[in-house]
C-alpha atoms as a PDB file:
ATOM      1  CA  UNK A   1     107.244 100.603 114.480  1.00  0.00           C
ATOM      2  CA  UNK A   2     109.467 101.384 111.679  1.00  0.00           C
ATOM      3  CA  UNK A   3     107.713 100.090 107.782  1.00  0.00           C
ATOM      4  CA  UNK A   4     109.323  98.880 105.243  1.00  0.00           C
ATOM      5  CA  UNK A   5     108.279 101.687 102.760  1.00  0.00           C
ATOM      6  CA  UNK A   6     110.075 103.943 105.401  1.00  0.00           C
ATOM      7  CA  UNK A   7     113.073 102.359 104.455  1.00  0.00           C
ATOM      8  CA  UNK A   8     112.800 101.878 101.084  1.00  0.00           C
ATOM      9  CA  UNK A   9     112.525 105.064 100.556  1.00  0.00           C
ATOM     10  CA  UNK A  10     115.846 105.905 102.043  1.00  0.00           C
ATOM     11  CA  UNK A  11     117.389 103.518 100.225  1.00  0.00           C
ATOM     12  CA  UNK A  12     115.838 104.563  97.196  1.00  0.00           C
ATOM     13  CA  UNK A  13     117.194 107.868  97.322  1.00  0.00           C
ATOM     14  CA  UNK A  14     120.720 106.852  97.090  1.00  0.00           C
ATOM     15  CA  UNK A  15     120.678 104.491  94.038  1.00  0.00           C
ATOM     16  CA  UNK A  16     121.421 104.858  90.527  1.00  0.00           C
ATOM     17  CA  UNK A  17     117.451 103.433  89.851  1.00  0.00           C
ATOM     18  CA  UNK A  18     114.380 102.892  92.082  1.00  0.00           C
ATOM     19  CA  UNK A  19     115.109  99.515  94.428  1.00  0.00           C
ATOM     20  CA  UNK A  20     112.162  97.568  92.702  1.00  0.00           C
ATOM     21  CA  UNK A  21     114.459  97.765  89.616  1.00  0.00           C
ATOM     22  CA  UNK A  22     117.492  95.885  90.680  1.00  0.00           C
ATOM     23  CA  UNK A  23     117.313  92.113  90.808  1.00  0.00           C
ATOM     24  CA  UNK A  24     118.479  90.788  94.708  1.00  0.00           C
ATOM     25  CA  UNK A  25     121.722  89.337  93.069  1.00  0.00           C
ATOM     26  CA  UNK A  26     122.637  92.686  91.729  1.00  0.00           C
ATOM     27  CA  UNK A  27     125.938  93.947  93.723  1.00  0.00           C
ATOM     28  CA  UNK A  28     125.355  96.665  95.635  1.00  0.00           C
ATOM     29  CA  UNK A  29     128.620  98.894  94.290  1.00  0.00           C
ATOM     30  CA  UNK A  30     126.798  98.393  90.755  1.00  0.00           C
ATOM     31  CA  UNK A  31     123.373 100.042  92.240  1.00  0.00           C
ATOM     32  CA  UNK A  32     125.053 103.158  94.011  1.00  0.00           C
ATOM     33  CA  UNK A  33     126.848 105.764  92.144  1.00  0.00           C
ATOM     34  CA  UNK A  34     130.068 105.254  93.712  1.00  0.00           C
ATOM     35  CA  UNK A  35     131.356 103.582  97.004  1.00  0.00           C
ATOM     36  CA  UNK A  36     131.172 107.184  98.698  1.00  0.00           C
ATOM     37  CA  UNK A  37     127.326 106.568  98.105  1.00  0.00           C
ATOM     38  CA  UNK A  38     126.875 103.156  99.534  1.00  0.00           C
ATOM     39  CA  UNK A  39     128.541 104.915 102.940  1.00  0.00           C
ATOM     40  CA  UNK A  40     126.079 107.734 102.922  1.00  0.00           C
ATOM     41  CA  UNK A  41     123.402 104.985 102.469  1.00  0.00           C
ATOM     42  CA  UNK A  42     124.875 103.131 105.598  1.00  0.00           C
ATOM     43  CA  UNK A  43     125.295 106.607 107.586  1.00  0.00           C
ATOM     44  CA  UNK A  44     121.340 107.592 106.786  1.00  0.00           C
ATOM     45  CA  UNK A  45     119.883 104.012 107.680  1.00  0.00           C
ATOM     46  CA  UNK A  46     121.536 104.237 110.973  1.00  0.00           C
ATOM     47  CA  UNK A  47     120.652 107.976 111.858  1.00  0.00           C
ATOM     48  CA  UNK A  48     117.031 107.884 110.457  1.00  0.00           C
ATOM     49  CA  UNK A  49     116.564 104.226 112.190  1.00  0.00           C
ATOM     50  CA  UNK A  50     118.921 103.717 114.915  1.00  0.00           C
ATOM     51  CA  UNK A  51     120.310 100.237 112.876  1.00  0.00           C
ATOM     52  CA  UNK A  52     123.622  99.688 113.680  1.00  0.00           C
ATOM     53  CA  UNK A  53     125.951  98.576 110.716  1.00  0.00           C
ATOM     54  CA  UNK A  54     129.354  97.660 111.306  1.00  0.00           C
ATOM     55  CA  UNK A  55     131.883  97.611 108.503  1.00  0.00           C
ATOM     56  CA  UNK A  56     132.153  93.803 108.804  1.00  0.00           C
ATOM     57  CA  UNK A  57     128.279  94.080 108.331  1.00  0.00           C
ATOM     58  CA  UNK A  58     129.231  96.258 105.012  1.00  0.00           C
ATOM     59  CA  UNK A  59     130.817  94.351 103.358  1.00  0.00           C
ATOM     60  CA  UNK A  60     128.888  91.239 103.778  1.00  0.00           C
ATOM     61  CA  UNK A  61     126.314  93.123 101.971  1.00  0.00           C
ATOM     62  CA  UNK A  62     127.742  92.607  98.501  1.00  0.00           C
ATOM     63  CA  UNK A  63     124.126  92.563  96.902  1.00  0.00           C
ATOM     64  CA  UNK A  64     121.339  94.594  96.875  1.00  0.00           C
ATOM     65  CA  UNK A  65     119.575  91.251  98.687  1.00  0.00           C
ATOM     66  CA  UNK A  66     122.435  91.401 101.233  1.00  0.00           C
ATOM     67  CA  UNK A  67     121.293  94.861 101.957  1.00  0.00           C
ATOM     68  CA  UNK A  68     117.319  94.175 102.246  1.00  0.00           C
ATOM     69  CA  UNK A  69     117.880  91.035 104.221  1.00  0.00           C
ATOM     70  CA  UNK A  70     120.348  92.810 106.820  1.00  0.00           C
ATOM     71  CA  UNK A  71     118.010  95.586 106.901  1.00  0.00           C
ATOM     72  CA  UNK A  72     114.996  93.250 107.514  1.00  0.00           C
ATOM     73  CA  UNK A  73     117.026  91.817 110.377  1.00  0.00           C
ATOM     74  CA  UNK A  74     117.769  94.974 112.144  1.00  0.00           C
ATOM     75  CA  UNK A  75     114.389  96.143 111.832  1.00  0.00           C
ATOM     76  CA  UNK A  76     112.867  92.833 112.847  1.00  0.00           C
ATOM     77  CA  UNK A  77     115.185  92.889 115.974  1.00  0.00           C
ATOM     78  CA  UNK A  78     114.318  96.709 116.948  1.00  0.00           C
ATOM     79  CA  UNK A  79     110.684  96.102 116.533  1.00  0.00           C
ATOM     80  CA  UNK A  80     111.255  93.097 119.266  1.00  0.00           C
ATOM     81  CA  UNK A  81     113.101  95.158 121.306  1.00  0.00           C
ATOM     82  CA  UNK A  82     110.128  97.953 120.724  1.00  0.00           C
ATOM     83  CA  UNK A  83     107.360  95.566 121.990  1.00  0.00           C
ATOM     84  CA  UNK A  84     109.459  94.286 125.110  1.00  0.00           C
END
């Protein structure tokens, strides 16, 4: 089962500040360094995971809250998966 922590931590490493810093309503472009960073945040949540995030699921994720709640999602639905 993957933890939350787990992926914090990835997405910690690819913003601008630690994740507990930004408020949920904070756009995601303003919490990366650049848009080249948001991608390699995408691309290492989907190789260290196995999510799957479409670029339609991108850029619904205009806020760092966009991100956590489609990550919660995707982990929520692999951990069914897991257990089945």
């Amino acid at each position: 089962m993957i933890e939350r922590n787990e992926i914090d931590s990835v997405v910690d490493s690819h913003l601008v500040d630690p994740l507990s810093s930004f408020d949920p309503a904070t756009p995601i472009i303003d919490a990366v360094a650049d848009s080249f960073a948001y991608v390699e945040l995408a691309l290492d949540l989907e190789e260290q995971f196995g999510l799957r995030l479409s670029d339609g699921d991108l850029a619904e994720m205009a806020t760092v809250g966009d991100l956590s709640g489609a990550i919660d999602e995707r982990l929520a639905a692999l951990n069914r998966k897991a257990v089945n």
